[in-house]
N, C-alpha and C. Protein backbone atom coordinates (compact mmCIF):
# COMPACT_ATOMS: atom_id res chain seq x y z
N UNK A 1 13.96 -8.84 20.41
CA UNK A 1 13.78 -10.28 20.32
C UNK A 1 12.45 -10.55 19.61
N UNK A 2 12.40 -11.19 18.76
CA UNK A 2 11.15 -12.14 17.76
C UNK A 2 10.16 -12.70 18.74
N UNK A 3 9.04 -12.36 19.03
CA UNK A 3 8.34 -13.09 19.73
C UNK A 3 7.81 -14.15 18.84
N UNK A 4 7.74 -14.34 17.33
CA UNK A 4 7.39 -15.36 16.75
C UNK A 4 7.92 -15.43 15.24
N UNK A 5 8.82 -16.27 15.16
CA UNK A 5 9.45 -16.36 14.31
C UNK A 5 9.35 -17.88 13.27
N UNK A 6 8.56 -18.56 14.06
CA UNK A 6 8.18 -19.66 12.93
C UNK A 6 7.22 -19.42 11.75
N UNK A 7 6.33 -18.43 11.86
CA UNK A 7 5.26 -18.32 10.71
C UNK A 7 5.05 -16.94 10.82
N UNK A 8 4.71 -16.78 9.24
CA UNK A 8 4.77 -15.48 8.99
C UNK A 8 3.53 -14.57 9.85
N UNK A 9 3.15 -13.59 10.12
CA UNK A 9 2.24 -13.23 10.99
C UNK A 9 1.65 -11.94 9.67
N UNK A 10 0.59 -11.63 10.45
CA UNK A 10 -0.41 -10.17 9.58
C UNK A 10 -0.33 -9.03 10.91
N UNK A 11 -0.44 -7.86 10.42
CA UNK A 11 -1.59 -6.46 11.20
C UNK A 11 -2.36 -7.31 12.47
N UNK A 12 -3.32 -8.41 11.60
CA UNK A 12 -4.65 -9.06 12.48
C UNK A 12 -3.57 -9.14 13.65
N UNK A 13 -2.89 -10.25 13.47
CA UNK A 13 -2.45 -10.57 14.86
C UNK A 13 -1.81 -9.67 16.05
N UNK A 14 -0.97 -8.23 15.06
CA UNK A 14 -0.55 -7.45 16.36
C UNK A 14 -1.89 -6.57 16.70
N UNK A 15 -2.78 -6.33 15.73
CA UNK A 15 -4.18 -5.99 16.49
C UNK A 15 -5.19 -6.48 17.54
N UNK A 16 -4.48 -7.90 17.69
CA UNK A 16 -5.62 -8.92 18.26
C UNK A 16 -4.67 -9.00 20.04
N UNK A 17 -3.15 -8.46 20.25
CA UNK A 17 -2.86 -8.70 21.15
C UNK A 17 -3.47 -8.11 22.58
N UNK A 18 -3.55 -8.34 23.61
CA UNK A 18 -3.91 -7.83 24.52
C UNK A 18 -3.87 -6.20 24.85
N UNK A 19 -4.56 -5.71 25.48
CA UNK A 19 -4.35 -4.03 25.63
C UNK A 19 -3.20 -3.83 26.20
N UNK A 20 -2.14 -3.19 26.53
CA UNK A 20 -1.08 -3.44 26.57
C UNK A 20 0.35 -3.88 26.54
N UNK A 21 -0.41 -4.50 25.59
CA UNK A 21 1.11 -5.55 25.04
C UNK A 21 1.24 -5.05 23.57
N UNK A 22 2.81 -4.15 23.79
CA UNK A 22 3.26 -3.88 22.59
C UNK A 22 3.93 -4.89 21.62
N UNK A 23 3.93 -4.52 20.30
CA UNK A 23 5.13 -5.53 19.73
C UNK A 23 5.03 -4.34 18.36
N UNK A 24 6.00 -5.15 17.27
CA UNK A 24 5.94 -4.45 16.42
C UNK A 24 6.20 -5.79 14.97
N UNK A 25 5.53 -5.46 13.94
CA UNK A 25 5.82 -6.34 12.78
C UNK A 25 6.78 -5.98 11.75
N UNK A 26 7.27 -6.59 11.63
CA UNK A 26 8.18 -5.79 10.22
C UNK A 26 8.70 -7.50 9.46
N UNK A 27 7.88 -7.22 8.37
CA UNK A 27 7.93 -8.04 6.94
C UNK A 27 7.08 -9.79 7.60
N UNK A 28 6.57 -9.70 8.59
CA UNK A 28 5.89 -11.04 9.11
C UNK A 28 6.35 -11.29 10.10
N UNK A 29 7.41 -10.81 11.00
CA UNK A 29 7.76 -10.94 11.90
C UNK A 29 7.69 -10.43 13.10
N UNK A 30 7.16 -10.99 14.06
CA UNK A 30 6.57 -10.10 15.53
C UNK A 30 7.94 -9.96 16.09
N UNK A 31 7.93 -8.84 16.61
CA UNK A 31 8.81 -8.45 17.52
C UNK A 31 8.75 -7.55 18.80
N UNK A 32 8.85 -8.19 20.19
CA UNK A 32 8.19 -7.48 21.26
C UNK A 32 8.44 -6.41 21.61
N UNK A 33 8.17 -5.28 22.34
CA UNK A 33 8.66 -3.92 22.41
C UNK A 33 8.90 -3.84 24.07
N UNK A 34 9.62 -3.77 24.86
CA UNK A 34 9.54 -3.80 26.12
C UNK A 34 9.65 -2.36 26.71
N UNK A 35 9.29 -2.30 27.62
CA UNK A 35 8.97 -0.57 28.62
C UNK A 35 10.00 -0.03 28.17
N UNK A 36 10.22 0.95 27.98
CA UNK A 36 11.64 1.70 27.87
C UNK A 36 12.05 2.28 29.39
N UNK A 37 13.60 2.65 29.09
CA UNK A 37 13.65 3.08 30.21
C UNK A 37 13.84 4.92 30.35
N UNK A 38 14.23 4.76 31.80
CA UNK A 38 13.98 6.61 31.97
C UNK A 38 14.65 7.17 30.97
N UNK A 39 15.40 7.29 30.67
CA UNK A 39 16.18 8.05 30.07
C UNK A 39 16.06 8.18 28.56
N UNK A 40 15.17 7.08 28.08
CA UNK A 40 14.63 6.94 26.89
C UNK A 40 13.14 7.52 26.82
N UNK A 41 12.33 7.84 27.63
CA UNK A 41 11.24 8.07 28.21
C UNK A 41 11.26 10.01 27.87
N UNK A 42 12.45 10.40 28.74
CA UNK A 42 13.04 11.72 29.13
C UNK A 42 13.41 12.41 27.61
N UNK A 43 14.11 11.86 26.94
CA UNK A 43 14.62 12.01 25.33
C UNK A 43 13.19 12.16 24.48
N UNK A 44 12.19 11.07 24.55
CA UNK A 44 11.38 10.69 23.85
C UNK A 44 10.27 12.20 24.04
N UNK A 45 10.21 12.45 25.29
CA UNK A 45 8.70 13.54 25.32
C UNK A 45 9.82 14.89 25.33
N UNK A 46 10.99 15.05 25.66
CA UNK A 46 11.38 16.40 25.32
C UNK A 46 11.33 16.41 23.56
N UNK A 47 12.02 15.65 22.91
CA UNK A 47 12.27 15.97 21.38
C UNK A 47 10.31 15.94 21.04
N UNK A 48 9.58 15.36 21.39
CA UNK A 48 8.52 15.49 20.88
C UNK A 48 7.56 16.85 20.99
N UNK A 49 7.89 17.62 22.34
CA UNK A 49 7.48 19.05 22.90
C UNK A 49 8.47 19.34 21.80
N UNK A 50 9.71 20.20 21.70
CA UNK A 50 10.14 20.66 21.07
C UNK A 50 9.83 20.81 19.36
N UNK A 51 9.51 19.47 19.06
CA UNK A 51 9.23 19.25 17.47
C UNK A 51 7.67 20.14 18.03
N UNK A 52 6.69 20.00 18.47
CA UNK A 52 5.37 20.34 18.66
C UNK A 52 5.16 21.80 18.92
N UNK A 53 6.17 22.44 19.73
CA UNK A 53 6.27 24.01 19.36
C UNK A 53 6.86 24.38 18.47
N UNK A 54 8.03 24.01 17.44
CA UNK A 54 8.34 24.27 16.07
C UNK A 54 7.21 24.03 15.59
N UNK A 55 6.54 23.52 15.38
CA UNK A 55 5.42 23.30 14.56
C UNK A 55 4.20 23.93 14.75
N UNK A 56 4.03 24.39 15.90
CA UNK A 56 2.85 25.31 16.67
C UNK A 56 3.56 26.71 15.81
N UNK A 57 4.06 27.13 16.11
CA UNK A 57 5.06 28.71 16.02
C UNK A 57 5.22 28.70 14.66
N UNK A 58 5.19 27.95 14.24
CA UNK A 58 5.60 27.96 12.52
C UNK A 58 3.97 27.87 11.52
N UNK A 59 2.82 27.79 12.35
CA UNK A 59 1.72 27.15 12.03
C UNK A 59 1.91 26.15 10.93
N UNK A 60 2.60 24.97 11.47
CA UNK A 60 2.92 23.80 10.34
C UNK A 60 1.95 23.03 10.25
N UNK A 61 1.76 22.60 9.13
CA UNK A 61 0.49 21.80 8.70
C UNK A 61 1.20 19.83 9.25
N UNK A 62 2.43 19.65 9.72
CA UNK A 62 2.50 18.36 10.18
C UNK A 62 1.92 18.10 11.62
N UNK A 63 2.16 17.09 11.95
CA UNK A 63 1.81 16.70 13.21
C UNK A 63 2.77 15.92 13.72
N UNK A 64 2.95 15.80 15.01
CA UNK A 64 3.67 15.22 15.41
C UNK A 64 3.46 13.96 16.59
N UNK A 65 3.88 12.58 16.75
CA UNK A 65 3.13 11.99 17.58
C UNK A 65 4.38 10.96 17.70
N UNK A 66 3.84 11.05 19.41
CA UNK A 66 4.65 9.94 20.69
C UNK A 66 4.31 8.45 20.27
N UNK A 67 5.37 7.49 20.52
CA UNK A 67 4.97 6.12 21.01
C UNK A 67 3.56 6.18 22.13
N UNK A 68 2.87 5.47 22.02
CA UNK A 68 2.96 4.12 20.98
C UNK A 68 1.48 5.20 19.80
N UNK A 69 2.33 5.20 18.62
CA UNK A 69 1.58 5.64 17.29
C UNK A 69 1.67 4.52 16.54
N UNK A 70 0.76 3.76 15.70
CA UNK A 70 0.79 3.02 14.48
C UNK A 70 0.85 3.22 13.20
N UNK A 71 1.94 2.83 12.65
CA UNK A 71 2.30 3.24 11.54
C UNK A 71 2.15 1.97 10.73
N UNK A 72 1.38 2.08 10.04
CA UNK A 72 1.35 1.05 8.97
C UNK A 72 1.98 0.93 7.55
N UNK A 73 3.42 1.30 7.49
CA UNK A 73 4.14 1.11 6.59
C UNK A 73 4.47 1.05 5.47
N UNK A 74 3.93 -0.24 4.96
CA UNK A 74 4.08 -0.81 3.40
C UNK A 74 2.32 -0.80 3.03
N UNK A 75 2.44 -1.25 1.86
CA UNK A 75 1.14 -1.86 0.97
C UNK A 75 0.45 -2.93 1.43
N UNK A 76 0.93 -3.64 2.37
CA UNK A 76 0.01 -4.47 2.67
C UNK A 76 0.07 -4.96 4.20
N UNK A 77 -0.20 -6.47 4.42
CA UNK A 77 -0.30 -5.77 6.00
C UNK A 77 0.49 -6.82 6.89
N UNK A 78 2.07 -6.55 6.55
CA UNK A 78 3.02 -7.76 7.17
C UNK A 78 4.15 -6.48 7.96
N UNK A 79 3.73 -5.15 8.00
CA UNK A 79 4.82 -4.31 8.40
C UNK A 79 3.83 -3.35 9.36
N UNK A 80 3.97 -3.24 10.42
CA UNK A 80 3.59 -2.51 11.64
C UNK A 80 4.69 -1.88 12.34
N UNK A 81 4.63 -0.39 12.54
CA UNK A 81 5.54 -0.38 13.49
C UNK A 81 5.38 0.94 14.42
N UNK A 82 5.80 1.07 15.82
CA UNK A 82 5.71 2.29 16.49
C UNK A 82 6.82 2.93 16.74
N UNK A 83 7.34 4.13 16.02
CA UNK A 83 8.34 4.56 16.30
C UNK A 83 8.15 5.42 17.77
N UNK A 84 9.25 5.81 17.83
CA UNK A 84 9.43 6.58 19.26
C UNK A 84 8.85 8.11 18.58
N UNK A 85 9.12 8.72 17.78
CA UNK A 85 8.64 9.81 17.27
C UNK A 85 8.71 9.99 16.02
N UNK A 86 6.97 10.19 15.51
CA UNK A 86 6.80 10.26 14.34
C UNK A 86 6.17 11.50 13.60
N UNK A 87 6.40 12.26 12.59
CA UNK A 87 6.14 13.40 11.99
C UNK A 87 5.73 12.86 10.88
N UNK A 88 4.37 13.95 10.65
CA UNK A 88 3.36 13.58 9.29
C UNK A 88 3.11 14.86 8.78
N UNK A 89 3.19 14.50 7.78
CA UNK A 89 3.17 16.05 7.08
C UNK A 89 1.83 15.63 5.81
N UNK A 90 1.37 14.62 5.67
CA UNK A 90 0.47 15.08 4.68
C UNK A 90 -0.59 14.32 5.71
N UNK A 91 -2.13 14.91 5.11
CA UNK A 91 -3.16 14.59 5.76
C UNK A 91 -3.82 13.48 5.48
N UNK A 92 -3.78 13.01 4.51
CA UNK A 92 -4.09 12.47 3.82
C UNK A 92 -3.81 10.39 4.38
N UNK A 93 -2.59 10.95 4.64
CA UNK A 93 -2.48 9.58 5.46
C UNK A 93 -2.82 8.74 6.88
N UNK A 94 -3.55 9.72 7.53
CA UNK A 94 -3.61 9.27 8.45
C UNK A 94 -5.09 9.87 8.98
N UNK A 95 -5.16 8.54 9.66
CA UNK A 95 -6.35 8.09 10.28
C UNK A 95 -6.44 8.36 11.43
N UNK A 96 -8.23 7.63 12.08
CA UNK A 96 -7.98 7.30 13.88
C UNK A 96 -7.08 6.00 13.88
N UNK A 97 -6.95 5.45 12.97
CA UNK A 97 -5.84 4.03 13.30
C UNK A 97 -4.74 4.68 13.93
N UNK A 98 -3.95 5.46 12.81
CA UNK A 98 -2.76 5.63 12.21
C UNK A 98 -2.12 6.22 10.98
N UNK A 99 -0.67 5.98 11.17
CA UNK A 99 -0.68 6.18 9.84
C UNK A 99 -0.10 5.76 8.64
N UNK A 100 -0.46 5.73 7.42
CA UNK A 100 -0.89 4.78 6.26
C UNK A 100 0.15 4.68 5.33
N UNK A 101 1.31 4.49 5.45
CA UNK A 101 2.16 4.90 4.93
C UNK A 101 3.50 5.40 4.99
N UNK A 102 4.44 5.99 4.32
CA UNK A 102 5.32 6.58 5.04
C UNK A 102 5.25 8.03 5.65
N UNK A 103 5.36 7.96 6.95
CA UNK A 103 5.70 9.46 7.76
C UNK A 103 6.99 10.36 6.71
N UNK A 104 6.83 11.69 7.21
CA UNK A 104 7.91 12.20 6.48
C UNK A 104 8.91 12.16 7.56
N UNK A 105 8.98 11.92 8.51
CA UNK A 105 10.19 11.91 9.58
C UNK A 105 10.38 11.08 11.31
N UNK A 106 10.69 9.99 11.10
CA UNK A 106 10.83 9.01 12.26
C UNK A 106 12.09 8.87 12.87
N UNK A 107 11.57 9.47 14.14
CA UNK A 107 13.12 9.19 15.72
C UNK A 107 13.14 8.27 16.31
N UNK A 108 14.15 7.22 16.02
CA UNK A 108 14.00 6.09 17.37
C UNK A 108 15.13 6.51 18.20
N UNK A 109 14.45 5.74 18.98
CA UNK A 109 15.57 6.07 20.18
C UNK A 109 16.22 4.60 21.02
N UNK A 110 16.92 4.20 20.78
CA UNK A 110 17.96 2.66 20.46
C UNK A 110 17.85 2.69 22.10
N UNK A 111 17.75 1.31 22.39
CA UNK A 111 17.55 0.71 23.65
C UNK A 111 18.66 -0.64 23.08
N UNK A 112 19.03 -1.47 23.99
CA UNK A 112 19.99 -2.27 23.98
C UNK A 112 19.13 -3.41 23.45
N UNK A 113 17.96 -3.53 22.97
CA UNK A 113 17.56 -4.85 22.95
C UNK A 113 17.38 -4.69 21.46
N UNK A 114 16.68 -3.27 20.93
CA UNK A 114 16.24 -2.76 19.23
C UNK A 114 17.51 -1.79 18.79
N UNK A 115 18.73 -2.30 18.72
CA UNK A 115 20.13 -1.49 18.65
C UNK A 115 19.84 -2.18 17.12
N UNK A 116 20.14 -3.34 16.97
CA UNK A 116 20.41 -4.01 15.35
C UNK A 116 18.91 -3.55 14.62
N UNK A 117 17.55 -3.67 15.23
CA UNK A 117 16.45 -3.67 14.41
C UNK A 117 16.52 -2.00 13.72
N UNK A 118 17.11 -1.16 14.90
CA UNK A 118 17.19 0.36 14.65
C UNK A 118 17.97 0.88 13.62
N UNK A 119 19.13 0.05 13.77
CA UNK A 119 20.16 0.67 12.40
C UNK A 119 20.43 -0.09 11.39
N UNK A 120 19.56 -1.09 11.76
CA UNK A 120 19.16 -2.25 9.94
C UNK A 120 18.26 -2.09 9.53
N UNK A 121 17.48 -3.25 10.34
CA UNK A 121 16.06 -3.34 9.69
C UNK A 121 15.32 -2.56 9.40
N UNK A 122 14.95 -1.79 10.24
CA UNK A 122 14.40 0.28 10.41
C UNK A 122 14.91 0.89 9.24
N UNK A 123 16.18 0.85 9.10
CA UNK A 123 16.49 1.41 7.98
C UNK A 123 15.83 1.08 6.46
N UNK A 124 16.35 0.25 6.90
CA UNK A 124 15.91 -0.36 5.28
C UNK A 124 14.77 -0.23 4.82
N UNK A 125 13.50 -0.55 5.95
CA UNK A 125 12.28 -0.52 5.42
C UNK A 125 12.18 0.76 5.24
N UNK A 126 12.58 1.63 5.91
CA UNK A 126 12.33 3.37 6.30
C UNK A 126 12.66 3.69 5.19
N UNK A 127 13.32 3.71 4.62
CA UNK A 127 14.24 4.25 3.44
C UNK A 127 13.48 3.71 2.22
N UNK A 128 12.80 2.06 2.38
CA UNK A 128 12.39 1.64 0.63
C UNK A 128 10.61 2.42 0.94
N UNK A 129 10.52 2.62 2.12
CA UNK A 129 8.88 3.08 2.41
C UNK A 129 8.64 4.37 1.78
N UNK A 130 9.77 5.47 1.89
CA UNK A 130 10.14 6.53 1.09
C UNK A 130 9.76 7.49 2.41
N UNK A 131 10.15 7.46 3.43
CA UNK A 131 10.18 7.99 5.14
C UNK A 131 11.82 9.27 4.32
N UNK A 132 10.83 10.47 4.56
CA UNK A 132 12.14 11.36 4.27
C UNK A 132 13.20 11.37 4.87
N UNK A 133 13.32 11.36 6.27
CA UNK A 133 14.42 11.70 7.15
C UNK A 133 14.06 10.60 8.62
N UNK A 134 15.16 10.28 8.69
CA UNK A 134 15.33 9.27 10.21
C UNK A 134 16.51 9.82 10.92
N UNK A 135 15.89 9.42 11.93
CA UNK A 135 17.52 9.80 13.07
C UNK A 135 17.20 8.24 14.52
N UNK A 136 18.47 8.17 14.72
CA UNK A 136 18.68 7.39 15.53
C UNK A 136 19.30 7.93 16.74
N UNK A 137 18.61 7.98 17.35
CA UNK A 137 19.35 8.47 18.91
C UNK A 137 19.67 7.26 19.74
N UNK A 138 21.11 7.93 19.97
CA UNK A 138 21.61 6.16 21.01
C UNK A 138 22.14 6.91 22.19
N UNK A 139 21.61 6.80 23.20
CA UNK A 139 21.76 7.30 24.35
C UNK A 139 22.93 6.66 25.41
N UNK A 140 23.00 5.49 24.65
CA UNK A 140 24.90 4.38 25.41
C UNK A 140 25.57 5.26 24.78
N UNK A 141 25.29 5.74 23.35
CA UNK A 141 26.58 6.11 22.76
C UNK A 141 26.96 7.81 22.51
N UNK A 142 25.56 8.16 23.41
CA UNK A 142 25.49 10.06 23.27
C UNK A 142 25.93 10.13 21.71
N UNK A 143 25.07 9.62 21.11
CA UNK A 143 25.37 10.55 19.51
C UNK A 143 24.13 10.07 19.30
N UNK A 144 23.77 10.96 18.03
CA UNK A 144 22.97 11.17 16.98
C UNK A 144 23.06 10.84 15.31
N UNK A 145 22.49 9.70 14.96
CA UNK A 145 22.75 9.40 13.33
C UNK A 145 21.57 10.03 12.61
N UNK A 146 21.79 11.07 11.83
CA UNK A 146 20.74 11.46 10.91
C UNK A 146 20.69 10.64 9.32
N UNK A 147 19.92 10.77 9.23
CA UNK A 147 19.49 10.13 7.53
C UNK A 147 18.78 11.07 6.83
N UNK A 148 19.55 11.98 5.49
CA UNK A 148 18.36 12.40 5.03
C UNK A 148 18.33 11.54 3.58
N UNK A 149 16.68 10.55 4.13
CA UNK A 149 16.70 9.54 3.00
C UNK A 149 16.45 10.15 1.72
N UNK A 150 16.12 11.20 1.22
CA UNK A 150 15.51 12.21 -0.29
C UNK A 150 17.16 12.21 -0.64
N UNK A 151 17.99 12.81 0.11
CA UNK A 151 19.41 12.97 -0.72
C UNK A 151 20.65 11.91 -0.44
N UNK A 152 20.30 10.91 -0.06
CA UNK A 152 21.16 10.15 0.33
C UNK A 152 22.22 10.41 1.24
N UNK A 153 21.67 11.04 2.28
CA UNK A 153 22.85 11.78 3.00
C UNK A 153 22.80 11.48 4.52
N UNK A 154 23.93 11.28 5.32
CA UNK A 154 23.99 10.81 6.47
C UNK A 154 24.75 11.11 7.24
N UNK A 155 24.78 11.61 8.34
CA UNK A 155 25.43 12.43 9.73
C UNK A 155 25.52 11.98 10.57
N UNK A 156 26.70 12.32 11.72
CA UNK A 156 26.80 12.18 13.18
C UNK A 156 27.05 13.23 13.54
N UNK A 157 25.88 12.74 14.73
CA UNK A 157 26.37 14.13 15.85
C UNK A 157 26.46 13.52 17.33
N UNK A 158 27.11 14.49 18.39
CA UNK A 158 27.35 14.13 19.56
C UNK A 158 26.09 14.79 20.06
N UNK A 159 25.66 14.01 21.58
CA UNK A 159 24.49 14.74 22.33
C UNK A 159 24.35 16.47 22.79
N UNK A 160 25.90 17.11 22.61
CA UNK A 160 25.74 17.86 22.77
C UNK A 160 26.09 18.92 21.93
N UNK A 161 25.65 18.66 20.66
CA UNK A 161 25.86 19.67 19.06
C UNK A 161 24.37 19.37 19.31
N UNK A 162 24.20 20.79 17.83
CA UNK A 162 22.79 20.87 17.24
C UNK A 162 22.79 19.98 16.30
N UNK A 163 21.99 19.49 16.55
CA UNK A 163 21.30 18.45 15.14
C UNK A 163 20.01 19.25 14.59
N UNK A 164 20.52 19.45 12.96
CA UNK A 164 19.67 20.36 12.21
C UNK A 164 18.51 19.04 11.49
N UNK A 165 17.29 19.62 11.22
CA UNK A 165 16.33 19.02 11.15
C UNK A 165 16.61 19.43 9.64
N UNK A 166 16.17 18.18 8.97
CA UNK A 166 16.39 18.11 7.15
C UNK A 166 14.65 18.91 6.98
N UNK A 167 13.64 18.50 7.52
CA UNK A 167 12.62 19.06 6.64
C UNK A 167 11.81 19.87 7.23
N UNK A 168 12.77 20.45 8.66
CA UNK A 168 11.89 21.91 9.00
C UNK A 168 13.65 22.95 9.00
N UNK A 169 14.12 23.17 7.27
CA UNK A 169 15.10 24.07 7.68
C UNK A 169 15.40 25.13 8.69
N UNK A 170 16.20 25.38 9.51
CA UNK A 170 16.79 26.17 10.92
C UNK A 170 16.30 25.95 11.89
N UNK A 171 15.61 24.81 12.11
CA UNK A 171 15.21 23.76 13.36
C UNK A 171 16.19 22.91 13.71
N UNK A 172 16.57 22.93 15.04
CA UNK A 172 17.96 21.94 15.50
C UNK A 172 17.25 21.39 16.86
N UNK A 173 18.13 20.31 17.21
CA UNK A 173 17.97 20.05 18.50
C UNK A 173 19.15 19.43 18.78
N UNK A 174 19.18 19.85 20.34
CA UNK A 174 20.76 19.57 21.17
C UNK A 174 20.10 18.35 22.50
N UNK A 175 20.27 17.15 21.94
CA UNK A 175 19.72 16.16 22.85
C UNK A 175 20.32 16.62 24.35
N UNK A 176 21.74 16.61 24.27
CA UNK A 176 22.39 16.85 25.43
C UNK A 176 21.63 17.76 26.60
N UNK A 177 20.81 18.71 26.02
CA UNK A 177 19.65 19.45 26.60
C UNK A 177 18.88 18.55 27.95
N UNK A 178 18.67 18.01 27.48
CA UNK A 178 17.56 16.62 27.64
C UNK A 178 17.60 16.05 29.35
N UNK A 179 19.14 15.97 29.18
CA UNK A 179 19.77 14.74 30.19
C UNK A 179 21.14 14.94 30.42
């Protein structure tokens, strides 16, 4: 839901909100982020351990980071957003803010309220931001939508197949694991 939808908003304003009050911007538009629940919680820090020892074991030069991370998107400053899990692979972009640009790989994980923002809006920006690979985990619907945005290519999987990771080749994960 839009927490403000009459005037266009900046960065300033989701910077200026109270310490704990999430939201997220995308193109001027605030949009609130509410607690997640367990099971989104449970999904969110296993896939993020898992991505974090692939990446330990592999000595990978990305990083990997939990909600709430700031990602500052586009070129200027009407697009904010915190994915549920975000992977950075160059250094260059990121700060103590955040990070500056597009991530090379963002997981949301669809709650009933960010179901349309996840497999539209998300997209779209994700994809024109030049974000290599997205996946959508929907936990109502036990599947997995991959995106690999570099080849135009797009998958389903059920919670309990491997889902192969586009930009750490023979890296999978089996959500079903999880929960």
């Amino acid at each position: 839901m839009s927490l403000q939808e009459e005037k266009t908003c900046t960065v300033s304003y989701i910077e200026s909100l109270p310490e704990g009050k999430r939201a997220e911007l995308i193109d001027g538009v605030v949009y609130d982020m509410g607690a997640p629940a367990e099971d989104h919680q449970i999904i969110s820090g296993e896939i993020f351990t898992d991505i974090n020892l692939y990446i330990r074991q592999h000595q990978g030069k990305c990083k990997v980071f939990a909600a709430p991370y700031a990602v500052y998107l586009d070129q200027d400053d009407l697009t904010y957003v915190e994915p549920d899990i975000t992977v950075v692979c160059d250094d260059s972009r990121r700060d103590k803010k955040g990070c500056h640009g597009a991530p090379d790989w963002i997981l949301e994980i669809v709650s009933p309220s960010t179901r349309a923002r996840d497999y539209f809006i998300k997209l779209f920006k994700y994809r024109s931001a030049g974000v290599r690979e997205y996946w959508i985990v929907d936990p109502d619907k036990r599947k997995v939508r991959t995106y690999d945005l570099v080849n135009d290519d797009t998958a389903d999987y059920g919670f309990d197949e491997f889902v192969p990771a586009m930009i750490f080749p023979g890296f999978s994960l089996r959500i079903g694991d999880y929960i």
